[in-house]
PDB file of N, CA and C in Angstrom:
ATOM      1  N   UNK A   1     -15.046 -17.541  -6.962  1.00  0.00           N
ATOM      2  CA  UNK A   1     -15.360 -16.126  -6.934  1.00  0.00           C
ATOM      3  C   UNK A   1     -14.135 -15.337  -7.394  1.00  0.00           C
ATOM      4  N   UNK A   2     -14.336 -14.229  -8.101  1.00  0.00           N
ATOM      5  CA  UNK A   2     -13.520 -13.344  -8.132  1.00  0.00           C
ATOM      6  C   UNK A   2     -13.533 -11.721  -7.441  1.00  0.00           C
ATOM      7  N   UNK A   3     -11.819 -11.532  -7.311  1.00  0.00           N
ATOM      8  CA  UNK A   3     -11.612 -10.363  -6.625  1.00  0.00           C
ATOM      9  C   UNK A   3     -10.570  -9.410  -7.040  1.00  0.00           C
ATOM     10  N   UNK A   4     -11.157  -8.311  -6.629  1.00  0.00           N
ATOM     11  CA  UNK A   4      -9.781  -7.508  -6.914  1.00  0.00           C
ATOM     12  C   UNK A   4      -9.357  -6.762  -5.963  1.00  0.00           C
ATOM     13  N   UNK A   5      -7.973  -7.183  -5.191  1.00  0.00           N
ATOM     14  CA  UNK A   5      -7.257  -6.445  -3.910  1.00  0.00           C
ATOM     15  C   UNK A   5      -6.647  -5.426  -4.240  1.00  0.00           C
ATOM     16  N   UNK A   6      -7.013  -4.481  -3.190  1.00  0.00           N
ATOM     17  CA  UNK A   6      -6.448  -3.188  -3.233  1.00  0.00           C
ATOM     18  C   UNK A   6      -5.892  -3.169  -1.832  1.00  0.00           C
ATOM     19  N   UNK A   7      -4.411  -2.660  -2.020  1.00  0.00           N
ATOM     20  CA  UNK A   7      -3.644  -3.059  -1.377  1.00  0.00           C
ATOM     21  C   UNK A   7      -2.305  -1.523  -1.208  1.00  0.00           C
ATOM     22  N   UNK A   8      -2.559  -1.314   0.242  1.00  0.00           N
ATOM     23  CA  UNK A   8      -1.565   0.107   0.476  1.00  0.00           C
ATOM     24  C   UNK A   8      -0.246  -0.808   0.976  1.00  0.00           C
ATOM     25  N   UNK A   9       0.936  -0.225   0.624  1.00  0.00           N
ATOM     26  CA  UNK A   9       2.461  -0.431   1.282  1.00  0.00           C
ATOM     27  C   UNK A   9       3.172   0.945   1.940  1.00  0.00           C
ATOM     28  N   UNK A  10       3.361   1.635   2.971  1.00  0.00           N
ATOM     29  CA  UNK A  10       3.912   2.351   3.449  1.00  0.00           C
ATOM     30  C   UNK A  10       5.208   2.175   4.317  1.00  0.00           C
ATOM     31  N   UNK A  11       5.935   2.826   4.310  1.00  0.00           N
ATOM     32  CA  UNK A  11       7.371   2.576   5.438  1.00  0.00           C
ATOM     33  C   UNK A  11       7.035   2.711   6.533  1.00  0.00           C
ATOM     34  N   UNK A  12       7.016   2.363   7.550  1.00  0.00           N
ATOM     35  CA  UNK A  12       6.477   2.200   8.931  1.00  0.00           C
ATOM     36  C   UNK A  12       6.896   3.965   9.292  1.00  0.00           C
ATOM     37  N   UNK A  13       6.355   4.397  10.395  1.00  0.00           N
ATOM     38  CA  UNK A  13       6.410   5.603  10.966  1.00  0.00           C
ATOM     39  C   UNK A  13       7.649   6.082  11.408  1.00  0.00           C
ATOM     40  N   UNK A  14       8.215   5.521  11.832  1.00  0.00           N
ATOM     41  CA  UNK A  14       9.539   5.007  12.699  1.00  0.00           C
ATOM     42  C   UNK A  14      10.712   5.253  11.500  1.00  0.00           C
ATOM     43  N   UNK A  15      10.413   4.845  10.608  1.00  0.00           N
ATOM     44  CA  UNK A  15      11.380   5.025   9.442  1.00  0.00           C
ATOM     45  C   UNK A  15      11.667   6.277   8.920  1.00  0.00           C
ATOM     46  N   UNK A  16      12.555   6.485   8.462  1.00  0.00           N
ATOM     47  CA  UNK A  16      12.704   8.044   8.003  1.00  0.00           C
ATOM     48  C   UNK A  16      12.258   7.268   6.233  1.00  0.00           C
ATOM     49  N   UNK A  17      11.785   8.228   5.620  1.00  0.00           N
ATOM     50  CA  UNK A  17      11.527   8.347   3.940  1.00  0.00           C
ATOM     51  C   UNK A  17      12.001   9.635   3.125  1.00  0.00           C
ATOM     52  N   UNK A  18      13.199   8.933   2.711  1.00  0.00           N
ATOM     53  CA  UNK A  18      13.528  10.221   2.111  1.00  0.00           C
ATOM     54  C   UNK A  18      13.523  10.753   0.891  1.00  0.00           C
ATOM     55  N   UNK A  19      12.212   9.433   0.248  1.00  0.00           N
ATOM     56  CA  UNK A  19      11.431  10.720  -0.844  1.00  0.00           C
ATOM     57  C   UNK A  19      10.845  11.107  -0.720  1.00  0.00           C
ATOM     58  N   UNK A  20       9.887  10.673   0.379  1.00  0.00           N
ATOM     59  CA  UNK A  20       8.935  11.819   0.865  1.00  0.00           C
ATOM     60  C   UNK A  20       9.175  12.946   1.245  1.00  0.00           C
ATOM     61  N   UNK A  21      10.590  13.613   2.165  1.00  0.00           N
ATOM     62  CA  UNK A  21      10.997  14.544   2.293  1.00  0.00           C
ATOM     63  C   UNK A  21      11.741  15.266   1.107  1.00  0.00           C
ATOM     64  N   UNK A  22      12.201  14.425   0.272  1.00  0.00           N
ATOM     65  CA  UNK A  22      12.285  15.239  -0.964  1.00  0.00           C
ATOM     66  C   UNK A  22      11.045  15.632  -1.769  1.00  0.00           C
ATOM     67  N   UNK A  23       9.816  15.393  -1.814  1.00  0.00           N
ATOM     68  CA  UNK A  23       9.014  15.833  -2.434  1.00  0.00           C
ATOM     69  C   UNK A  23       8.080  17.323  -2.077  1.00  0.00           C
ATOM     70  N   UNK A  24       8.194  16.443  -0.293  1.00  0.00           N
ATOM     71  CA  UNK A  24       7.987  17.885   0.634  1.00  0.00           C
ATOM     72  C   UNK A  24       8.646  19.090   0.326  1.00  0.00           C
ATOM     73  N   UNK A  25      10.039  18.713   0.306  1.00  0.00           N
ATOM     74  CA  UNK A  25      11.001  20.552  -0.023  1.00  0.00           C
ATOM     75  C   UNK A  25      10.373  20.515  -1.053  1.00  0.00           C
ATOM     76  N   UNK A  26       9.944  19.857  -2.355  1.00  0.00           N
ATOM     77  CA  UNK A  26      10.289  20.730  -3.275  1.00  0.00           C
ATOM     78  C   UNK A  26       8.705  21.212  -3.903  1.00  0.00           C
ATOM     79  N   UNK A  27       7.925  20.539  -3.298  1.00  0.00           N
ATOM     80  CA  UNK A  27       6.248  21.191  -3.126  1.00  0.00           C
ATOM     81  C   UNK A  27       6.477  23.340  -2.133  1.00  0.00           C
ATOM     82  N   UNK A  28       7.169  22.746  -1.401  1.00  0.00           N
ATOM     83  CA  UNK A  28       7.807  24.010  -0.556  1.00  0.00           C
ATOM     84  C   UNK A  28       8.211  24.626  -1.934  1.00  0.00           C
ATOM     85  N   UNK A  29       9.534  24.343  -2.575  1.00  0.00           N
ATOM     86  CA  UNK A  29       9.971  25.333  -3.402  1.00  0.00           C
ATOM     87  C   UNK A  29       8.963  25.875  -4.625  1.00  0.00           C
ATOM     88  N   UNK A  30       7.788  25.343  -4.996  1.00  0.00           N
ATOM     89  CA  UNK A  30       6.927  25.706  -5.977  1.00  0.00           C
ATOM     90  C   UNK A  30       5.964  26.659  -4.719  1.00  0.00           C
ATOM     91  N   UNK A  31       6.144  26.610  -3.931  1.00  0.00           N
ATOM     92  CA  UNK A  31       5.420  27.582  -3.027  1.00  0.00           C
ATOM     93  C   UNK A  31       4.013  27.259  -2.636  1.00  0.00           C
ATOM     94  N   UNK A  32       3.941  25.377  -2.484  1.00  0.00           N
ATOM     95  CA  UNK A  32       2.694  24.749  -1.769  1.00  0.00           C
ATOM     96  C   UNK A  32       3.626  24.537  -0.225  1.00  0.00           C
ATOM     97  N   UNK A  33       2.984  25.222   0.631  1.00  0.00           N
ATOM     98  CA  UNK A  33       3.457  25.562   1.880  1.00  0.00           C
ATOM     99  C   UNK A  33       2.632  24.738   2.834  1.00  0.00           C
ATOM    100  N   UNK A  34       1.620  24.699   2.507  1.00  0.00           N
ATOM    101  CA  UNK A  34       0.536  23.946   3.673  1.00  0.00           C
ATOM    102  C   UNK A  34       0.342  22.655   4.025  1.00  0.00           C
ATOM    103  N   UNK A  35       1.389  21.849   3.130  1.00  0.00           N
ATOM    104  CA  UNK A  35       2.114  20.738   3.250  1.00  0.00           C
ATOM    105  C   UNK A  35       2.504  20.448   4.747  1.00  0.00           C
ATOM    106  N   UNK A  36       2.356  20.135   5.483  1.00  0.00           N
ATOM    107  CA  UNK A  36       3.398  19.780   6.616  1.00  0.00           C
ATOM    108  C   UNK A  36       4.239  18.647   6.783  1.00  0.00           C
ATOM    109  N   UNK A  37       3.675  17.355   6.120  1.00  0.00           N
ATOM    110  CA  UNK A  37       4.386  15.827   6.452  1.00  0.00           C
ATOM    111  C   UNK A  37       3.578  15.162   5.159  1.00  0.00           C
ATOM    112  N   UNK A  38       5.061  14.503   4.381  1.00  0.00           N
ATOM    113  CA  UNK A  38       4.430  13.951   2.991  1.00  0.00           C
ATOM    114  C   UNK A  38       4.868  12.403   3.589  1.00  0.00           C
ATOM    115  N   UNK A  39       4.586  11.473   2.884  1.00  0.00           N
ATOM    116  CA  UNK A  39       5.221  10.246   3.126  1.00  0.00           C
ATOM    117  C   UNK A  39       4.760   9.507   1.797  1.00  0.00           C
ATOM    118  N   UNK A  40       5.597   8.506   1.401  1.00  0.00           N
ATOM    119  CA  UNK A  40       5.231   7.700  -0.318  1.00  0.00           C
ATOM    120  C   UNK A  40       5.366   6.082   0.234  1.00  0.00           C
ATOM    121  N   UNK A  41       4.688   5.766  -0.694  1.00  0.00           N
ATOM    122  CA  UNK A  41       4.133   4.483  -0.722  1.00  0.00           C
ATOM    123  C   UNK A  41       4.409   3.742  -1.913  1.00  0.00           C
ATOM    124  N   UNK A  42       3.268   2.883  -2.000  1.00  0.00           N
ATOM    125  CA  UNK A  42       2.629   1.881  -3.041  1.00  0.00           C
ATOM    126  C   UNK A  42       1.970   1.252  -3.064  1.00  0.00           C
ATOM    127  N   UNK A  43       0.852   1.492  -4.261  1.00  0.00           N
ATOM    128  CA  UNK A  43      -0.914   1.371  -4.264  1.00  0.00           C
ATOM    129  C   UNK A  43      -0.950  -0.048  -5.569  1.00  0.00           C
ATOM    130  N   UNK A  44      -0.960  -1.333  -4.718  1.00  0.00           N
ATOM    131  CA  UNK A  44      -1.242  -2.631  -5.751  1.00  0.00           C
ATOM    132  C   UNK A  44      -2.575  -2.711  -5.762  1.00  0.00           C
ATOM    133  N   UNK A  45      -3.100  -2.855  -7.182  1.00  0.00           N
ATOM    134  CA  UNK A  45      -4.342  -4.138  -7.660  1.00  0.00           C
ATOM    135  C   UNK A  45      -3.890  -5.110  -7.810  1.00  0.00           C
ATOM    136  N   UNK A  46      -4.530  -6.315  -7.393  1.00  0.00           N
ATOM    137  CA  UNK A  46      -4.365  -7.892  -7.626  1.00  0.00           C
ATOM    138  C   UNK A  46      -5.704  -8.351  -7.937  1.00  0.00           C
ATOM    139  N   UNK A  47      -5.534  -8.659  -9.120  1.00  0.00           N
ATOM    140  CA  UNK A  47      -6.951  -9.684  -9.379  1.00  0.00           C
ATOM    141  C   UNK A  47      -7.262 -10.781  -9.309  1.00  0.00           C
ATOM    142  N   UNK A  48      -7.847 -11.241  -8.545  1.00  0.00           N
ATOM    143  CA  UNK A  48      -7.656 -13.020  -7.909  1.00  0.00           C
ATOM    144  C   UNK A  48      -9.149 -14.175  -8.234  1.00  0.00           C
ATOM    145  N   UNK A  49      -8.565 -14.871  -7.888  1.00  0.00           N
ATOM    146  CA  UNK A  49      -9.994 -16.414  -8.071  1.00  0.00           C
ATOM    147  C   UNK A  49      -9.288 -16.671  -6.843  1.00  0.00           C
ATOM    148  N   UNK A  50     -10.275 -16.933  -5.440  1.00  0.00           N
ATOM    149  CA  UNK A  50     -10.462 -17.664  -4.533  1.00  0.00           C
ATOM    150  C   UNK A  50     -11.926 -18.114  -4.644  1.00  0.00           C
ATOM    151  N   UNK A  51     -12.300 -19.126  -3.450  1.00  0.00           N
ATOM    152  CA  UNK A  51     -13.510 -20.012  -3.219  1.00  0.00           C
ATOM    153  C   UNK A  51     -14.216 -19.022  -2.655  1.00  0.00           C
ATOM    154  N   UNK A  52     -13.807 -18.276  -1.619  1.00  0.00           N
ATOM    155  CA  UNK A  52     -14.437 -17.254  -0.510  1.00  0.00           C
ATOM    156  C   UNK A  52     -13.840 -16.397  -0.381  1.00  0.00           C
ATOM    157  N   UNK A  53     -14.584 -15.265   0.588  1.00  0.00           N
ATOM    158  CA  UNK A  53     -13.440 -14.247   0.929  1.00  0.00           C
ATOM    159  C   UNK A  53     -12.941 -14.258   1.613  1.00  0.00           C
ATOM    160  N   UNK A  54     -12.221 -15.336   2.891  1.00  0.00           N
ATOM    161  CA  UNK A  54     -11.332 -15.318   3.825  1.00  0.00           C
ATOM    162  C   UNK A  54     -10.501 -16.442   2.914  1.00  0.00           C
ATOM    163  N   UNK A  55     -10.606 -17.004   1.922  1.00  0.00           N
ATOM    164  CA  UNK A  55      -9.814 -17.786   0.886  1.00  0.00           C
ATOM    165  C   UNK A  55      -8.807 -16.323   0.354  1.00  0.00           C
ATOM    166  N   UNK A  56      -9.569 -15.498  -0.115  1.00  0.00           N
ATOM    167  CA  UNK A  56      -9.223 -14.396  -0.954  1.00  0.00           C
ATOM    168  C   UNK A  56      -8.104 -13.543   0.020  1.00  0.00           C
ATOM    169  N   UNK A  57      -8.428 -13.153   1.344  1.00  0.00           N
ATOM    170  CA  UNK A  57      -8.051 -12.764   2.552  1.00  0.00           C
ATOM    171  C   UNK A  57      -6.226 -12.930   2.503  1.00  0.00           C
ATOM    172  N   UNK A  58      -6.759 -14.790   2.962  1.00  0.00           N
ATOM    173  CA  UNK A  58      -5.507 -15.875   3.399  1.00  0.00           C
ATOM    174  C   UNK A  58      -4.129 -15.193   1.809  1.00  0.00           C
ATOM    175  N   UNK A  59      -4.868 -15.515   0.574  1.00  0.00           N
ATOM    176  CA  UNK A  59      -3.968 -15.352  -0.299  1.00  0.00           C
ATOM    177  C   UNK A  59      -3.361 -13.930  -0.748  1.00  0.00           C
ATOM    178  N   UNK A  60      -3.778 -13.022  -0.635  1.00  0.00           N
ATOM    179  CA  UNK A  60      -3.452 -11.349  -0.426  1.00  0.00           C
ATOM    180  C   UNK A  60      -1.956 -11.368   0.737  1.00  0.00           C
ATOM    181  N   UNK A  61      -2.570 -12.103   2.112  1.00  0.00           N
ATOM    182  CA  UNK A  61      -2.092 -11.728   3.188  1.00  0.00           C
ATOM    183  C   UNK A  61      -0.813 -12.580   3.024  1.00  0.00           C
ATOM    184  N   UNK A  62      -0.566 -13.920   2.379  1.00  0.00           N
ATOM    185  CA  UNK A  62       0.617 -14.320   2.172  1.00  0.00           C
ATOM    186  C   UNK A  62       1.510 -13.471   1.059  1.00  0.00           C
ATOM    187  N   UNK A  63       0.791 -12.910  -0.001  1.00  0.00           N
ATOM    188  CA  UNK A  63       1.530 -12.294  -0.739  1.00  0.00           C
ATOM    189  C   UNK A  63       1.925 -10.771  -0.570  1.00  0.00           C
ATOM    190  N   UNK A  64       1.372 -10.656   0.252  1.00  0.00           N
ATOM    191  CA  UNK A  64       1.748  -9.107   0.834  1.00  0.00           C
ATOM    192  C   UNK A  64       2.981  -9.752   2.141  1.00  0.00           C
ATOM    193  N   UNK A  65       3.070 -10.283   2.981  1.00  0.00           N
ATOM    194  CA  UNK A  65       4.137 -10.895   3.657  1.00  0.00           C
ATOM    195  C   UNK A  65       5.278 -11.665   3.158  1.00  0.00           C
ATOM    196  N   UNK A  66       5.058 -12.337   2.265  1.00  0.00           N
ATOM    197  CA  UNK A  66       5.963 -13.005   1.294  1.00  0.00           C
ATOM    198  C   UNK A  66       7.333 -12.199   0.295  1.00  0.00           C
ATOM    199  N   UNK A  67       6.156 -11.096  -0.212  1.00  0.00           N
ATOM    200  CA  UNK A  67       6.779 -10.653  -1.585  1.00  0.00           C
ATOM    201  C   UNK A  67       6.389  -9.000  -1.914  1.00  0.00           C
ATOM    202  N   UNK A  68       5.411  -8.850  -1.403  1.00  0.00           N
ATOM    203  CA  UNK A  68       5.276  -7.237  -1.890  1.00  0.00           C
ATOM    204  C   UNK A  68       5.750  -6.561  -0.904  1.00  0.00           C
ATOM    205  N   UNK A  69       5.988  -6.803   0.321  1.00  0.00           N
ATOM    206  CA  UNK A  69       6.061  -5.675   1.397  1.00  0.00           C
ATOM    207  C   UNK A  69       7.084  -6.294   2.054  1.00  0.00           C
ATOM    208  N   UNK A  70       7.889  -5.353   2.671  1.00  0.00           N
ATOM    209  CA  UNK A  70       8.953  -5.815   3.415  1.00  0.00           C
ATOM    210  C   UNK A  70       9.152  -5.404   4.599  1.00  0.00           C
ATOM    211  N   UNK A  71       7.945  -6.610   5.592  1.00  0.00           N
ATOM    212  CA  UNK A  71       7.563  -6.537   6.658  1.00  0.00           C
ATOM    213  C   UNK A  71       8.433  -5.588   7.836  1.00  0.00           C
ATOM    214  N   UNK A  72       9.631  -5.608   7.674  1.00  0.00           N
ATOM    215  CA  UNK A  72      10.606  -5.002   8.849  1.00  0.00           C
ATOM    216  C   UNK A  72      10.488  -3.757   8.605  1.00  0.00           C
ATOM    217  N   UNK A  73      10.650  -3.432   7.444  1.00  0.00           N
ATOM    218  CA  UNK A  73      10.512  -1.726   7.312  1.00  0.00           C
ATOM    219  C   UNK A  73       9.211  -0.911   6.578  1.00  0.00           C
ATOM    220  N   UNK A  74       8.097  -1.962   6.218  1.00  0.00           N
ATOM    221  CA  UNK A  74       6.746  -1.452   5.909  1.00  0.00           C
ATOM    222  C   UNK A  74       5.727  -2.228   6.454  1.00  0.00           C
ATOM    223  N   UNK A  75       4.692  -1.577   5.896  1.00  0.00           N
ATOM    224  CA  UNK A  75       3.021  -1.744   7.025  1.00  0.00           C
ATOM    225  C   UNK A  75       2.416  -2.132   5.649  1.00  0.00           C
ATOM    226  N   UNK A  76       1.504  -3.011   5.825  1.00  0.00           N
ATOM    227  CA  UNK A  76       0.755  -2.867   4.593  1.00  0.00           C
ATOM    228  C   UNK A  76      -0.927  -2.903   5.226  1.00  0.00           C
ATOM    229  N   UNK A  77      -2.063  -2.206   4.488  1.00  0.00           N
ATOM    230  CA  UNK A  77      -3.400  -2.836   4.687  1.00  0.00           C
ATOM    231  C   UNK A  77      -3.721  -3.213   2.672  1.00  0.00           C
ATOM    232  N   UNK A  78      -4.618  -4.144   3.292  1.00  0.00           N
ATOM    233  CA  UNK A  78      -5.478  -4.121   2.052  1.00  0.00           C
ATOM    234  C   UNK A  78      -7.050  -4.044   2.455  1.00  0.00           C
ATOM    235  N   UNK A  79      -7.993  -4.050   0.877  1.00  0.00           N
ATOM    236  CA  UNK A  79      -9.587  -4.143   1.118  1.00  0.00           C
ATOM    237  C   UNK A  79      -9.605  -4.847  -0.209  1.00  0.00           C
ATOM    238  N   UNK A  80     -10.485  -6.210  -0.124  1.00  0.00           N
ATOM    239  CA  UNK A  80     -11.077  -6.717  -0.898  1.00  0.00           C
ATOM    240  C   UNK A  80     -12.499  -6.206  -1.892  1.00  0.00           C
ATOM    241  N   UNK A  81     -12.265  -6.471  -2.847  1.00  0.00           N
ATOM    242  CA  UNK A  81     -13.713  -5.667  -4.237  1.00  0.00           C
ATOM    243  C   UNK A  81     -14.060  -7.107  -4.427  1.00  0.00           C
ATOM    244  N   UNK A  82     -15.388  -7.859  -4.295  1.00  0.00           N
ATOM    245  CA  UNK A  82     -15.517  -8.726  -5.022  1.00  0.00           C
ATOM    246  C   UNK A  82     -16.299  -8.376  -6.567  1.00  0.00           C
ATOM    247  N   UNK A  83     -15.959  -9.606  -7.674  1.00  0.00           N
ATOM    248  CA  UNK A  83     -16.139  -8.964  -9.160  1.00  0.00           C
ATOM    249  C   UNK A  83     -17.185  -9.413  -9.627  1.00  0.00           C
ATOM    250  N   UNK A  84     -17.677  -9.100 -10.382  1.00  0.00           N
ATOM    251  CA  UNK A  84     -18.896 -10.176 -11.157  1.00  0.00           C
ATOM    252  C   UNK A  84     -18.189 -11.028 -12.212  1.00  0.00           C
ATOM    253  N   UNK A  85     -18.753 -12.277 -11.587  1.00  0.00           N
ATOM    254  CA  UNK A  85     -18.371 -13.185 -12.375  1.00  0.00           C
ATOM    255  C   UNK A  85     -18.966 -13.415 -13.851  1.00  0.00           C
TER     256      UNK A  85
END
């Protein structure tokens, strides 16, 4: 089967982000005010061949722990799309 993971990375809460607060002031300085709390990320597609979808699951979840995210100071979720084959 094929899939395509969509996959969020954020800095845990706890963390300060300080491009997010730079983007905040400067949404402020163009005079978008209603902003209160920005925070930045990173939004992966992965397009995969597993057997199943807890195959598909298992391999996301090692590569998001492994290599895309850096468990101590980010959170990650993902959601699986399955594709037509």
């Amino acid at each position: 089967m094929k899939f395509t993971a969509h996959i969020d990375i954020m800095p845990l809460d706890e963390l300060l982000d300080p491009q997010g607060k730079a983007v905040l002031k400067n949404l402020h300085n163009i005079d978008i005010n209603e902003v209160k709390q920005l925070r930045i990320g990173k939004h992966i597609t992965m397009d995969l061949a597993a057997d199943d979808v807890k195959a598909a699951e298992a391999i996301v979840e090692k590569a998001c722990k492994k290599l895309l995210a850096n468990v101590i100071m980010e959170r990650y979720e993902f959601r699986l799309e399955a594709k037509e084959e």
